[in-house]
N, C-alpha and C. Protein backbone atom coordinates (compact mmCIF):
# COMPACT_ATOMS: atom_id res chain seq x y z
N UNK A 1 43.73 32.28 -0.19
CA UNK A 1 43.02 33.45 0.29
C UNK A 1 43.12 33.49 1.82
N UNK A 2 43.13 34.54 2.51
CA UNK A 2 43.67 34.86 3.93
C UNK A 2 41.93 34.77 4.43
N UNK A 3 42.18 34.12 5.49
CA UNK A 3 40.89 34.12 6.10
C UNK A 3 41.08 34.63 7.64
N UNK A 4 39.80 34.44 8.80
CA UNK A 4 39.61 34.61 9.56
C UNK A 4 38.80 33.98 10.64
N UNK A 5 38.84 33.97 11.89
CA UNK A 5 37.99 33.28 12.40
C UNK A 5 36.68 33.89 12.97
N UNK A 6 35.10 33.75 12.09
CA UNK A 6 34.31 33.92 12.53
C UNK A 6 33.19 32.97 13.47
N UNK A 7 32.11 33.44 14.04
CA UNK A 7 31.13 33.01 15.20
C UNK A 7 29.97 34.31 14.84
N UNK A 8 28.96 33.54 14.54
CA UNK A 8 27.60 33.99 14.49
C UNK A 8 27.06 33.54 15.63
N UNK A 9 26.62 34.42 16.63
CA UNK A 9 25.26 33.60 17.08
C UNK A 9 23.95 34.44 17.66
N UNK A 10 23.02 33.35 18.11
CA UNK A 10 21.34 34.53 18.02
C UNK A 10 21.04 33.60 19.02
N UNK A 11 20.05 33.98 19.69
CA UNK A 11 19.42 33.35 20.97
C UNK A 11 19.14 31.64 20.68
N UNK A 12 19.19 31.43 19.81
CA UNK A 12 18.71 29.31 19.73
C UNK A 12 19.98 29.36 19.65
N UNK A 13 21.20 29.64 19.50
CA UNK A 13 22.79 29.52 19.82
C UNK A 13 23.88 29.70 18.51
N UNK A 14 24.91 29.57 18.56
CA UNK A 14 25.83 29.40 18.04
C UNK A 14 25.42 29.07 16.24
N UNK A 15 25.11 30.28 15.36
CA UNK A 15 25.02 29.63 14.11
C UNK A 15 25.99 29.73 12.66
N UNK A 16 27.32 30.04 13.58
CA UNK A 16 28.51 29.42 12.79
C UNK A 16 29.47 29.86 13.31
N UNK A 17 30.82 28.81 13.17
CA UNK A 17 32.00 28.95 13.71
C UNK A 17 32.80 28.31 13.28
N UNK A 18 33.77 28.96 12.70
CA UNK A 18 34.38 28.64 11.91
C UNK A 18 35.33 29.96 10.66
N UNK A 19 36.10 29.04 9.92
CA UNK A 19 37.03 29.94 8.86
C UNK A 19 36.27 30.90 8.10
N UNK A 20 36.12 31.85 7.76
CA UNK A 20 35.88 32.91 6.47
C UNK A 20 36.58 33.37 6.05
N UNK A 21 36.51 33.81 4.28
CA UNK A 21 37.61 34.94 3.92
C UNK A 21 37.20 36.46 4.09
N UNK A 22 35.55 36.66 3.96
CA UNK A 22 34.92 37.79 4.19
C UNK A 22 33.87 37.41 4.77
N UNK A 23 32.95 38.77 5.27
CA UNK A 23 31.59 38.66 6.06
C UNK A 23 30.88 39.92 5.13
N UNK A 24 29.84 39.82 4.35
CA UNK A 24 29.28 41.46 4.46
C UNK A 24 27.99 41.28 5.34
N UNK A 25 27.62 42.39 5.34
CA UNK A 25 26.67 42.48 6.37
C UNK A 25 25.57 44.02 6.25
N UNK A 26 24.76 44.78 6.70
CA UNK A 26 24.47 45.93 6.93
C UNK A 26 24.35 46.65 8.29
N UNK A 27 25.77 47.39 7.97
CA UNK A 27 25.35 48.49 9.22
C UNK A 27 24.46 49.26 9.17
N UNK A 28 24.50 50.19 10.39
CA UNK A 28 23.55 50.99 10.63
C UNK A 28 24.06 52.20 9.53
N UNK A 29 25.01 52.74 9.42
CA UNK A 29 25.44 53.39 7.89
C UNK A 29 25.38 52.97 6.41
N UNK A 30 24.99 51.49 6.38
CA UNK A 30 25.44 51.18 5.04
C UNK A 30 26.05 50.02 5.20
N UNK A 31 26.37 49.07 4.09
CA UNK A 31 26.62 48.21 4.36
C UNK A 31 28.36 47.98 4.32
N UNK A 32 28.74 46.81 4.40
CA UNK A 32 30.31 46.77 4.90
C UNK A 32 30.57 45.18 4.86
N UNK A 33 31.41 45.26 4.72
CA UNK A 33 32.58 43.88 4.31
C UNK A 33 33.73 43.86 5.02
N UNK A 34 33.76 42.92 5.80
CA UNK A 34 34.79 42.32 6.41
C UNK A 34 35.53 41.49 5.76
N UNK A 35 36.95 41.82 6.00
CA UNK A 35 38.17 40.69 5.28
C UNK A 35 39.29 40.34 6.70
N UNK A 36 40.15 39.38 5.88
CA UNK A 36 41.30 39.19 7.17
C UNK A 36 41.95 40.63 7.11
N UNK A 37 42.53 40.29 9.00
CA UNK A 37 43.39 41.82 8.87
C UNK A 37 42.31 43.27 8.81
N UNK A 38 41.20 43.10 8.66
CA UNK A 38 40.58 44.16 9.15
C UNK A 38 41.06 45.18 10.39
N UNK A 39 40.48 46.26 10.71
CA UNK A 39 40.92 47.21 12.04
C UNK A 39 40.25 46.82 13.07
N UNK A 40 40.51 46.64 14.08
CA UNK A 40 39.58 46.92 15.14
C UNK A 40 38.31 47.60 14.94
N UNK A 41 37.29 46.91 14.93
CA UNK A 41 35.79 47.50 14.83
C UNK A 41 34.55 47.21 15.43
N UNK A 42 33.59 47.88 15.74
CA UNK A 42 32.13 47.04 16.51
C UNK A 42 31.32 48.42 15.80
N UNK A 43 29.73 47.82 15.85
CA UNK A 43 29.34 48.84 15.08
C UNK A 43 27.75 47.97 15.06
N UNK A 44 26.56 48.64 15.36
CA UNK A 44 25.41 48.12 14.98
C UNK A 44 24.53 47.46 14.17
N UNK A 45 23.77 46.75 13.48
CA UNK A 45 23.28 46.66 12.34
C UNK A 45 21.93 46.67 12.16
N UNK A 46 21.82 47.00 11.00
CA UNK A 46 20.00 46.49 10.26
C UNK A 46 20.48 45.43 10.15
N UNK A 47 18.76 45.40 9.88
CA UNK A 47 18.16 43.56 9.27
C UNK A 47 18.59 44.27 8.27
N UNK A 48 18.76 42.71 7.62
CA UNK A 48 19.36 42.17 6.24
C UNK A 48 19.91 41.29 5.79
N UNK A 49 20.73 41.24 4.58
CA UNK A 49 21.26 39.75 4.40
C UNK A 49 22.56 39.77 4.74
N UNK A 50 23.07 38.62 5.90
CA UNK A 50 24.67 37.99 5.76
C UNK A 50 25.21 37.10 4.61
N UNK A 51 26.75 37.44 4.10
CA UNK A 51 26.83 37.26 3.10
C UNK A 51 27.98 36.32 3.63
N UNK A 52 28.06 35.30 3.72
CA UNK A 52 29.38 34.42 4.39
C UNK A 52 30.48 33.84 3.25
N UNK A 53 31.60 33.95 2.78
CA UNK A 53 32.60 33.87 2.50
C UNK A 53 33.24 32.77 2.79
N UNK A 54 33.64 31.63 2.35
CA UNK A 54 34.48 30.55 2.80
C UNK A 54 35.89 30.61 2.48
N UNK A 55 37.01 29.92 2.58
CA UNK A 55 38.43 30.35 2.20
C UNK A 55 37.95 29.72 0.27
N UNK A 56 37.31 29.13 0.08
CA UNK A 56 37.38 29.17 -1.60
C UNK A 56 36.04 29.94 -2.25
N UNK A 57 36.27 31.09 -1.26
CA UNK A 57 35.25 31.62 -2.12
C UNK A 57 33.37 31.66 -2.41
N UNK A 58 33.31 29.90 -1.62
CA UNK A 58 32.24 29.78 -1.64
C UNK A 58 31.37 30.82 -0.75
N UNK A 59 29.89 30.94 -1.47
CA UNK A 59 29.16 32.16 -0.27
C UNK A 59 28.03 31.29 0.20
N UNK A 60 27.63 31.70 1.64
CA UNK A 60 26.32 31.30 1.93
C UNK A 60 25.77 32.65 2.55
N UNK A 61 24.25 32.64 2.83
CA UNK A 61 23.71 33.57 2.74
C UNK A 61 22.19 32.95 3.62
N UNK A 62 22.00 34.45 4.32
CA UNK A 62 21.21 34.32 5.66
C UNK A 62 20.47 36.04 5.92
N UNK A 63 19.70 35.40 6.46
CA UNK A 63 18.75 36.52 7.07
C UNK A 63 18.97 36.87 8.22
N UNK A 64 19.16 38.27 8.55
CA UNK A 64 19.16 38.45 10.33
C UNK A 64 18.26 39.66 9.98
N UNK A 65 17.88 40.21 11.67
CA UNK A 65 16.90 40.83 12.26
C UNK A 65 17.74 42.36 12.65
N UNK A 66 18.86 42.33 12.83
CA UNK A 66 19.75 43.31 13.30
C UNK A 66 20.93 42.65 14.48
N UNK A 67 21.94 43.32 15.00
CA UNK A 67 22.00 42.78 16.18
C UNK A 67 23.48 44.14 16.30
N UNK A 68 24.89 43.35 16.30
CA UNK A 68 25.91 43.81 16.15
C UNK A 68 27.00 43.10 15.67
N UNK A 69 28.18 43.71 15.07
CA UNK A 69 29.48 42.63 14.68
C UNK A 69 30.59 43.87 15.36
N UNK A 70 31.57 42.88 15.88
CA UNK A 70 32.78 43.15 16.60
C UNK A 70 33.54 42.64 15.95
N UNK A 71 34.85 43.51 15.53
CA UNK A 71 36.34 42.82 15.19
C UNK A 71 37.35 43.18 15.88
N UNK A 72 37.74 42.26 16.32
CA UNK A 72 38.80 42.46 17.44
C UNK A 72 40.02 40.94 17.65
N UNK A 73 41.04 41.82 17.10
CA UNK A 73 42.42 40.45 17.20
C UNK A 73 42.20 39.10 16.29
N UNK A 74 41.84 39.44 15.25
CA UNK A 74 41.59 38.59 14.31
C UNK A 74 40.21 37.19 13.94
N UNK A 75 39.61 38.35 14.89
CA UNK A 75 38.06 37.19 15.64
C UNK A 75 36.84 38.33 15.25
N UNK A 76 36.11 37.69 14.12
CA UNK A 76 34.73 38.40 13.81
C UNK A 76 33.46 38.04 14.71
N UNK A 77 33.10 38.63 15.63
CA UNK A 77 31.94 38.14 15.98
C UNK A 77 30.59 39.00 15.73
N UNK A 78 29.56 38.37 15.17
CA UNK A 78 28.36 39.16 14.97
C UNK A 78 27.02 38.29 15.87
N UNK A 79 25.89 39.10 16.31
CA UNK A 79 24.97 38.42 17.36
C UNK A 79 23.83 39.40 16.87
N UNK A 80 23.17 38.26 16.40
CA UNK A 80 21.58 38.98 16.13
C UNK A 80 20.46 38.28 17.00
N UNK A 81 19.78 39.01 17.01
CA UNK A 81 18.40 38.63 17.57
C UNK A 81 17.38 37.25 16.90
N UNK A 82 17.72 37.29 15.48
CA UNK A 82 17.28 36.39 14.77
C UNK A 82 18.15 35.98 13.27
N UNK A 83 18.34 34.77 13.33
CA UNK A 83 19.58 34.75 12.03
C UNK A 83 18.72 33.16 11.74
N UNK A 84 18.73 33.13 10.20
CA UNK A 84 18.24 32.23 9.36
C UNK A 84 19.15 32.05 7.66
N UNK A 85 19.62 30.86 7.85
CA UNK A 85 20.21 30.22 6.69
C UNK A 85 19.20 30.43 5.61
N UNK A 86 19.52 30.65 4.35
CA UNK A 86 18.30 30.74 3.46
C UNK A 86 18.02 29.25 3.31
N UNK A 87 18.92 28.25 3.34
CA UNK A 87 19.15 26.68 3.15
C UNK A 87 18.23 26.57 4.22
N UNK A 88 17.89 27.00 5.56
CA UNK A 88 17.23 25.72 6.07
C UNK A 88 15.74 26.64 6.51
N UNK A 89 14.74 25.37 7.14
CA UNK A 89 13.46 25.86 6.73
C UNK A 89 13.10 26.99 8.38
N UNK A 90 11.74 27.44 8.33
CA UNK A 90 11.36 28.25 9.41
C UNK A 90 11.38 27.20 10.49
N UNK A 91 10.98 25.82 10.53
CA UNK A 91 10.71 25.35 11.41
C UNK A 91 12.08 24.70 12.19
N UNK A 92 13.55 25.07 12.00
CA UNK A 92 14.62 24.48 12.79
C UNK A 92 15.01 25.78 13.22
């Protein structure tokens, strides 16, 4: 599966970096899915859930507050205000 290189991050820093095959996410229209090879894109978001994609498929899954995601030259970057692993607790 063709992946990509994504970077999450929110003000306590950097909360992932690394390979994906997809990202979904919610824009401010609706929601949307990122794959490799996507177009050039940036675009706002609601809160909601990130849906993270590994090259086998595996998903993990997280809470953000809103923020934005940029695609540009084969590099996903999204930056929220608040982003939480469902895996780890309120207090990290």
């Amino acid at each position: 599966m063709k992946t990509f290189h994504l970077q999450i991050a929110a003000p306590d820093g950097l909360r992932y970096d690394g390979e994906a095959s997809q990202i979904s996410v919610r824009g401010i229209e609706g929601d949307l899915a990122v794959l490799a090879g996507h177009i050039p894109f940036a675009t706002a978001l609601r809160a909601g859930e990130c849906r993270v994609y590994d090259a086998d498929g595996a998903v993990r899954r997280a809470a953000y507050t809103g923020g934005m995601i940029h695609v540009a030259d084969g590099v996903v970057r999204m930056i929220s205000a608040d982003f939480r692993w469902s895996d780890e607790s309120a207090a990290e």
